[in-house]
Protein backbone atom coordinates (compact mmCIF):
# COMPACT_ATOMS: atom_id res chain seq x y z
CA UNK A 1 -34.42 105.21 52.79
CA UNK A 2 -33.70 108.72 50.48
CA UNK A 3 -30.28 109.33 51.58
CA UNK A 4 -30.52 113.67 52.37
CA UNK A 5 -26.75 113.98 51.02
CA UNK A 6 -25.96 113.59 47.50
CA UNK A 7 -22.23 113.57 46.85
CA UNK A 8 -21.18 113.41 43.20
CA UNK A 9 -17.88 113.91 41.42
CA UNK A 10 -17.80 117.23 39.70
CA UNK A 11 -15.61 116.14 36.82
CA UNK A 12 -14.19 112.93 35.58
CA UNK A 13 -11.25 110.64 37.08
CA UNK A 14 -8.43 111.81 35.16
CA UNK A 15 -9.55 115.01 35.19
CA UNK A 16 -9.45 117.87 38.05
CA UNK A 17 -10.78 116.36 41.30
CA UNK A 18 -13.90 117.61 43.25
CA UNK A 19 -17.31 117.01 44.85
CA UNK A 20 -20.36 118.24 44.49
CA UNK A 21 -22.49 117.71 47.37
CA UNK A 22 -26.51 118.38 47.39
CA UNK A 23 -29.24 118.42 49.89
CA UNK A 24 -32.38 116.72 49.61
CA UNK A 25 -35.47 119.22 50.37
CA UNK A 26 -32.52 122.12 50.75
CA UNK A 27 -31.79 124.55 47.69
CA UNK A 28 -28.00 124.70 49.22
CA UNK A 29 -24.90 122.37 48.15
CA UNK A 30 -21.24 122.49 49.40
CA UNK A 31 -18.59 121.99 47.40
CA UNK A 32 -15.33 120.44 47.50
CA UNK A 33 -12.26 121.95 45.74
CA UNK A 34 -12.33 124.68 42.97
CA UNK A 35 -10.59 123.46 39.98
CA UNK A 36 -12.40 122.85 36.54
CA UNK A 37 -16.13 123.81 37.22
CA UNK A 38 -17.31 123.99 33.86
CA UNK A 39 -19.29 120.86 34.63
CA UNK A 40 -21.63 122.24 37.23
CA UNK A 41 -24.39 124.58 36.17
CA UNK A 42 -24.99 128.11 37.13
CA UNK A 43 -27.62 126.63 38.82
CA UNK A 44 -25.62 124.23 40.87
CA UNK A 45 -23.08 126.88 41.70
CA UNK A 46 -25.93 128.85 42.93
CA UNK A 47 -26.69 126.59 45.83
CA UNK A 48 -23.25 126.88 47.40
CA UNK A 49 -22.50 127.84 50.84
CA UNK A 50 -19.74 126.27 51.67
CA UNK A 51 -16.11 125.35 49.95
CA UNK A 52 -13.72 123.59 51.07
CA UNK A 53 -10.21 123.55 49.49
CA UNK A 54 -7.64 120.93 50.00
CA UNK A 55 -4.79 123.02 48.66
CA UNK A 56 -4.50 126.02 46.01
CA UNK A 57 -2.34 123.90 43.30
CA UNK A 58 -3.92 125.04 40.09
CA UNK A 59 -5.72 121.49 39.42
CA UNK A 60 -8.12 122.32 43.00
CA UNK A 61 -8.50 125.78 43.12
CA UNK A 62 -7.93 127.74 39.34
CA UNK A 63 -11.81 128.48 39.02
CA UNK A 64 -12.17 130.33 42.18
CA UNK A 65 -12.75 133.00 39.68
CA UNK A 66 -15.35 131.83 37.61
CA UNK A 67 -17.24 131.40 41.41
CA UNK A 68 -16.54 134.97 42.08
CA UNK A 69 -17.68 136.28 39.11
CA UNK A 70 -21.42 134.61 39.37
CA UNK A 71 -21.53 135.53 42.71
CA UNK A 72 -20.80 138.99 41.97
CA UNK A 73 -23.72 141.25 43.01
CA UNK A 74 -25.89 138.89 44.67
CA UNK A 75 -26.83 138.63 48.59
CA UNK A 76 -24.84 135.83 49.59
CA UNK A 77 -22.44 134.63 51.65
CA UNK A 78 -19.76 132.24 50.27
CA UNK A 79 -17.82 130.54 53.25
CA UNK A 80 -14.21 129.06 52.41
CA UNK A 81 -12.01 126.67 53.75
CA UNK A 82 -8.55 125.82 53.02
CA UNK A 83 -4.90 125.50 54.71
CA UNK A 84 -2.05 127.47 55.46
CA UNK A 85 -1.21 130.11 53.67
CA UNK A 86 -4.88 130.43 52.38
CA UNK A 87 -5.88 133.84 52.97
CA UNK A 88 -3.04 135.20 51.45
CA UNK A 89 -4.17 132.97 48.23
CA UNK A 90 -7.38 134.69 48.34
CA UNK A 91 -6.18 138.08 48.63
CA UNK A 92 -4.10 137.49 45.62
CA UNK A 93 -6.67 135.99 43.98
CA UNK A 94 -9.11 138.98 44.56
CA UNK A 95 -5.89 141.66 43.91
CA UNK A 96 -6.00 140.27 40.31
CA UNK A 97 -9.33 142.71 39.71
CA UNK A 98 -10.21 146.40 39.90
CA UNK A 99 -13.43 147.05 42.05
CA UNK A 100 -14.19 150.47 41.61
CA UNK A 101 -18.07 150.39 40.58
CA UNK A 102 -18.82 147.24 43.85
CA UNK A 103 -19.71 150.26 45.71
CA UNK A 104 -22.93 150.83 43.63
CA UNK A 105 -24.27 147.27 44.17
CA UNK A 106 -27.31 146.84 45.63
CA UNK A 107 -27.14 143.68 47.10
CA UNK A 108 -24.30 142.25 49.80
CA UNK A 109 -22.18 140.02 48.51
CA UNK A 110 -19.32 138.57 51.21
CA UNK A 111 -16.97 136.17 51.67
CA UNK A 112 -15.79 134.37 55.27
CA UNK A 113 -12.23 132.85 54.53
CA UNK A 114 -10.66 130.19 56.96
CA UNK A 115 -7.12 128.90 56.92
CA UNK A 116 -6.63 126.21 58.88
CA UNK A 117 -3.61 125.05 60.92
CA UNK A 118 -2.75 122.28 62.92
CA UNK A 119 -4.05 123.84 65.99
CA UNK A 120 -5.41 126.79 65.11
CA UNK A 121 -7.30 128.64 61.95
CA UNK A 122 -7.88 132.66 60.86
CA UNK A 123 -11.21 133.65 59.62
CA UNK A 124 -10.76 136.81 57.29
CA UNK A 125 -14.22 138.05 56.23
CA UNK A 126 -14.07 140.31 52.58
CA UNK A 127 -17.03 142.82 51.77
CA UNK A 128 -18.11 142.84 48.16
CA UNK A 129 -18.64 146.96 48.95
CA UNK A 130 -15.43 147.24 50.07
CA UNK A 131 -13.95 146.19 47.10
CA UNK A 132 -12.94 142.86 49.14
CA UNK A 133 -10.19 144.80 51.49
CA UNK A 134 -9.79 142.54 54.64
CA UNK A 135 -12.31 143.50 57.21
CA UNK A 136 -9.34 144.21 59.85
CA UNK A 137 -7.08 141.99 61.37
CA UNK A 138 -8.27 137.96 60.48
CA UNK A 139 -9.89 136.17 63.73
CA UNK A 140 -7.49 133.59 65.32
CA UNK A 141 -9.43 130.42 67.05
CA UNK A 142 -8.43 127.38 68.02
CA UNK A 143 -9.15 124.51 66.02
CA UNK A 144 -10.21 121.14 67.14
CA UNK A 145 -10.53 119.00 63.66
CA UNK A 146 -13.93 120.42 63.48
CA UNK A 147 -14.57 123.27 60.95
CA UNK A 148 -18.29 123.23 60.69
CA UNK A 149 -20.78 122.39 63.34
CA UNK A 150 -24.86 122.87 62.46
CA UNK A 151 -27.55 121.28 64.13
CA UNK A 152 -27.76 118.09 61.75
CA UNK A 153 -24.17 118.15 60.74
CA UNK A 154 -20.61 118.90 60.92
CA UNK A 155 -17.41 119.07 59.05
CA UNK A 156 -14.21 118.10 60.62
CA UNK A 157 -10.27 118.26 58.69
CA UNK A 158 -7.18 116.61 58.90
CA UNK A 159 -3.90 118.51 57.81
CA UNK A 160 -1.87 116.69 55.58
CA UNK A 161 1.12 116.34 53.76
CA UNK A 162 1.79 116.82 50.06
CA UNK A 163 5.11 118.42 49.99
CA UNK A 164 2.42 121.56 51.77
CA UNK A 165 0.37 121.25 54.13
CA UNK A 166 -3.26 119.68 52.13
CA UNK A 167 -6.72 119.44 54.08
CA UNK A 168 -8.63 116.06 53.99
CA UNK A 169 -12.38 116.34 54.63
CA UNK A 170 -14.97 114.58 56.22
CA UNK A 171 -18.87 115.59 56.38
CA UNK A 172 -21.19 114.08 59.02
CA UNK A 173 -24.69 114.11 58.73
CA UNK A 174 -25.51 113.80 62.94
CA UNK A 175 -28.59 111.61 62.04
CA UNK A 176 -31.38 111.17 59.58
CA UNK A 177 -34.77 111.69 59.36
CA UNK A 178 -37.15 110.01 57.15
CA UNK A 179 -41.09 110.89 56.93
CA UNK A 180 -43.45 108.13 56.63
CA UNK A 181 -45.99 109.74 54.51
CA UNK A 182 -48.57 107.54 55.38
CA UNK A 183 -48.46 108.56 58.59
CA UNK A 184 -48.75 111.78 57.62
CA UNK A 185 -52.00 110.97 55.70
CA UNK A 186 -53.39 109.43 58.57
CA UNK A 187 -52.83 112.31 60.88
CA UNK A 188 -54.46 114.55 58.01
CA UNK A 189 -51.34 116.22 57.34
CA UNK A 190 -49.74 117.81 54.14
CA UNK A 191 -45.96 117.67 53.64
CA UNK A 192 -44.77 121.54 53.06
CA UNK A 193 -41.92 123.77 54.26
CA UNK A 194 -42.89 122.48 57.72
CA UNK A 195 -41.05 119.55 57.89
CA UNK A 196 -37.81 121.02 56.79
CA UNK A 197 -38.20 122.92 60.45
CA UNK A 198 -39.78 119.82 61.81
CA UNK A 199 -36.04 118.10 61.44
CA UNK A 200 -34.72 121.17 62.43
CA UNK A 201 -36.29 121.18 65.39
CA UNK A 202 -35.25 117.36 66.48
CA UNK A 203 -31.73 117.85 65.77
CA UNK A 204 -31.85 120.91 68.10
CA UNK A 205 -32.67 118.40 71.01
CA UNK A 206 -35.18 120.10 72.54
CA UNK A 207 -36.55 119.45 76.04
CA UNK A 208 -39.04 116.12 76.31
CA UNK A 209 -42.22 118.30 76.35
CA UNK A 210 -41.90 120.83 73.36
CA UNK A 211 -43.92 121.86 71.69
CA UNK A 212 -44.47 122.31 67.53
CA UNK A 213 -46.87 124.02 65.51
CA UNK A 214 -48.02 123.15 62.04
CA UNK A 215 -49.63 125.93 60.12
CA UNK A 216 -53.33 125.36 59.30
CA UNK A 217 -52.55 125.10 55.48
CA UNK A 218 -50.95 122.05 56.49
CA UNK A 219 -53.51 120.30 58.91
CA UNK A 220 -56.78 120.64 59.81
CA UNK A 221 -55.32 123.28 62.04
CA UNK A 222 -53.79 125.03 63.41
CA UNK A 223 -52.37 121.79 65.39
CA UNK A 224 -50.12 122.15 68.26
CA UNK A 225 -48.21 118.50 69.06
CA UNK A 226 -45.58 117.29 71.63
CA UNK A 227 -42.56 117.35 68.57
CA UNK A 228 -41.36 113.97 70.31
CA UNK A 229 -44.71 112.46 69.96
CA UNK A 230 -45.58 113.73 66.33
CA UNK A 231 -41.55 112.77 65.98
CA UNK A 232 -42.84 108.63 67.05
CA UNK A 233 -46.08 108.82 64.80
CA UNK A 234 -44.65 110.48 61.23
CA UNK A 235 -40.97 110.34 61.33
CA UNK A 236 -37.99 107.76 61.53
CA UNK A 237 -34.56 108.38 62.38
CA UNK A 238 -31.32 106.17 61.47
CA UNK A 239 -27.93 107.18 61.64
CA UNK A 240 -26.68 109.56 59.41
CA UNK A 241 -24.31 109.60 56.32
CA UNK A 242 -20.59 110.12 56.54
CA UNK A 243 -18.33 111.09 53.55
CA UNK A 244 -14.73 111.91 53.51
CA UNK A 245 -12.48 113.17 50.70
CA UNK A 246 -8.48 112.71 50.23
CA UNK A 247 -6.49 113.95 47.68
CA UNK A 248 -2.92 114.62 46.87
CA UNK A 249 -1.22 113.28 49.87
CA UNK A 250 2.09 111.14 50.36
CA UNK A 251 1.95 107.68 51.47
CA UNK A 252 3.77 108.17 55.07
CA UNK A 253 2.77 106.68 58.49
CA UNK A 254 1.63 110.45 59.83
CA UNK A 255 -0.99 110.50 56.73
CA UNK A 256 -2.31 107.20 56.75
CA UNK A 257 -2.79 107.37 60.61
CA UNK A 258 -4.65 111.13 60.00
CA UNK A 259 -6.58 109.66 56.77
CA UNK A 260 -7.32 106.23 58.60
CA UNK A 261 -8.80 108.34 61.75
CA UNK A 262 -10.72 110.99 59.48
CA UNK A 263 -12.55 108.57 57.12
CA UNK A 264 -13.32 105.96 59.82
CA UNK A 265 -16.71 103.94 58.87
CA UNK A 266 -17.58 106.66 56.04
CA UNK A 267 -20.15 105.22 53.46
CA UNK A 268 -18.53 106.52 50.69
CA UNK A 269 -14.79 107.86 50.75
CA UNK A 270 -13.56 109.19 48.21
CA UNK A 271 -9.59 108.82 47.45
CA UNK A 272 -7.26 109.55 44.91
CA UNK A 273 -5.54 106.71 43.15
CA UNK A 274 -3.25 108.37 41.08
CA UNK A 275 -0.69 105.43 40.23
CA UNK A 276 -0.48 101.94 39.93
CA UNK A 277 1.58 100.22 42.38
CA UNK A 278 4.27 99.41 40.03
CA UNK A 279 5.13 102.86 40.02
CA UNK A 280 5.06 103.63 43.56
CA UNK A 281 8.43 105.48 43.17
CA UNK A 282 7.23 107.71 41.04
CA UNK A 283 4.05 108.22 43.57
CA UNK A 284 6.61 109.02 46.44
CA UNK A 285 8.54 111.83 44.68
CA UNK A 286 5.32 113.33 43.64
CA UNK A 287 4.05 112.83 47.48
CA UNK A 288 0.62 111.11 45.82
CA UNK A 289 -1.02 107.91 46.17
CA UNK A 290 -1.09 104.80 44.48
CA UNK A 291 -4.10 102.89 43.66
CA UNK A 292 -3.42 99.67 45.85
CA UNK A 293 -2.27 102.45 48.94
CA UNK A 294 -5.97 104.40 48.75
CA UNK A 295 -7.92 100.57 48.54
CA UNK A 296 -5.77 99.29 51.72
CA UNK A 297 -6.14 102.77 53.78
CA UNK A 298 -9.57 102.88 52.77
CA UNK A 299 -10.16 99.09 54.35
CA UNK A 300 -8.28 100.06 57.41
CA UNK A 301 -10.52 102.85 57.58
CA UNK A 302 -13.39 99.71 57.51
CA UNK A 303 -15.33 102.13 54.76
CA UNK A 304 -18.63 100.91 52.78
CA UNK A 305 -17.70 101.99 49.73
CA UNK A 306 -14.36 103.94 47.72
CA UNK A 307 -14.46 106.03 45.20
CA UNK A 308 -11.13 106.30 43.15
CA UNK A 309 -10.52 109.58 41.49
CA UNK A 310 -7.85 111.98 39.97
CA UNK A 311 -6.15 109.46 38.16
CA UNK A 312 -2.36 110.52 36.24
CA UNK A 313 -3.00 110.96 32.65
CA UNK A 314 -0.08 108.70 32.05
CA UNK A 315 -2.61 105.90 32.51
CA UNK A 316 -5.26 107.77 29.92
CA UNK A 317 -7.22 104.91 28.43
CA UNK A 318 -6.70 102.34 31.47
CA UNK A 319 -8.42 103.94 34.06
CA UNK A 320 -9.78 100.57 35.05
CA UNK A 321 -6.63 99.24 35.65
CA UNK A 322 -6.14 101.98 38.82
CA UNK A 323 -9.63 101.07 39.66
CA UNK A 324 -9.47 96.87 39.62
CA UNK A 325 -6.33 97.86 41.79
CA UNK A 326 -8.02 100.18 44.40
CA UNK A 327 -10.99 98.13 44.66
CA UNK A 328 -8.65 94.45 45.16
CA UNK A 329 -6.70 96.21 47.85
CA UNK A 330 -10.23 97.42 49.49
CA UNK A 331 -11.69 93.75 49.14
CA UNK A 332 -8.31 92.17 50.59
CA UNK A 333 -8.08 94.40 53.70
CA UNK A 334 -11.64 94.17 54.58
């Protein structure tokens, strides 16, 4: 089965720690933390709808900027997530820059800014036109450990420690759909457009008898079919992919019980390993984990697969010494 999420690391382990997360069939990507983005095409940055920001040290959020600036004057919406205190990093962040010719653009350009607290989060929305001034007072909610709910997925958070409070992520894809395209053939159908709001349509859950319509360019058509029966004939559905992402946390008993419960049964977690175990002092005061600490949480957290990352440079040129680490601790706690 084509997996429909493609999670890749947007830089190097030792260097500044982020995903990169693409949609199969969707021109859209999120992204996870804004440092070095120099990586990533225009192209890639393009498809962004969605950030989400563990914390606003310079190493996961310093090229914010270089986002703004190539979103500048186009019609988008750019939807950020981070914790507390995050708004007022944004504001500072967009302060930096005089805005007196936005007014002129022609397109709309805005962002939608959460910071999220243990059990609540503001949502701050900043007009491109408005040269980014706070759109009022910022909208207080309660939060659940969900931030993100759509029809095939969702994106829940745990607040953590790292000296501040730090955000660990986990994106869950409700349930996946896979076309057989023989089926298709048989039924005399071409794949197009429609089947993007074909999936859309099942993970809606609509009632037992509704209906869907494929266009005529598609089928000998118009046709109109029950979208659970065409759903039996042409499609297959298996459960759907689950990624998490932790970085920059201490090793206490609060995190690992947050991290354990966020990343439960993810296929792919990935988890910085930023010392060896022999220098687990060192890892305390800094309020980051060791290598053999990410491989054991990430086997409590009975995971298919880790990904180390963000590795200290004072390892530069044994990175696979914090990976054979990370990867016996996974193998000895499974």
């Amino acid at each position: 089965m084509r997996p429909s999420l493609h999670p890749r690391l947007v830089n190097g382990p030792f260097d500044d720690p982020g995903i990169f997360v693409s949609f199969l069939y969707e021109p859209r990507a999120f992204l996870f933390d804004l440092g070095d983005l120099g990586r990533l095409t225009p192209r890639d940055l393009l498809k962004v709808t969605h950030v989400f920001v563990t914390h606003t040290h310079m190493d996961h959020f310093a090229d914010f900027d270089a986002l703004l600036r190539l979103y500048l004057g186009r019609n988008k919406t750019l939807y950020l997530y981070g914790p507390a205190g995050f708004l007022q990093n944004i504001q500072g962040k967009l302060a930096g820059y005089s805005w007196n010719l936005v007014a002129n653009y022609q397109n709309l350009f805005k962002i939608v800014a959460t910071e999220v607290h243990p059990g609540h989060q503001l949502t701050q929305t900043y007009l491109c036109r408005e040269e980014f001034q706070p759109a009022g007072r910022a909208r207080r909610q309660a939060f659940d450990g969900t931030l993100v709910i759509e029809p095939g997925l969702s994106i829940s958070a745990a607040v953590l420690d790292h000296g501040i409070p730090c955000l660990g992520f986990r994106l869950e894809e409700k349930f996946h759909i896979n076309i057989k395209k023989d089926a298709l053939e048989d039924l005399g159908l071409s794949p197009g457009p429609w089947l993007s709001k074909f999936k859309q349509a099942l993970y809606e859950q609509p009632a037992a008898n509704a209906e869907f319509i494929i266009p005529a360019r598609y089928a000998p058509g118009p046709k109109v079919y029950r979208l659970h029966e065409l759903a039996s004939q042409i499609a297959l559905q298996t459960p759907g992919q689950k990624i998490s992402y932790v970085v920059d946390v201490g090793y206490t008993l609060v995190n690992a019980e947050k991290i354990i419960a966020l990343a439960k049964d993810s296929d792919q977690l990935f988890i910085e390993t930023a010392f060896l175990e022999k220098d687990k002092d060192i890892a305390r005061r800094k309020q980051h984990l060791t290598a053999w600490q990410a491989g054991t949480l990430a086997a409590r957290a009975q995971v298919r697969s880790i990904i180390p990352l963000h590795f200290s440079p004072r390892y530069t040129g044994q990175g696979n010494r914090l990976y054979a680490e990370a990867m016996a601790a996974f193998q000895k706690g499974l």
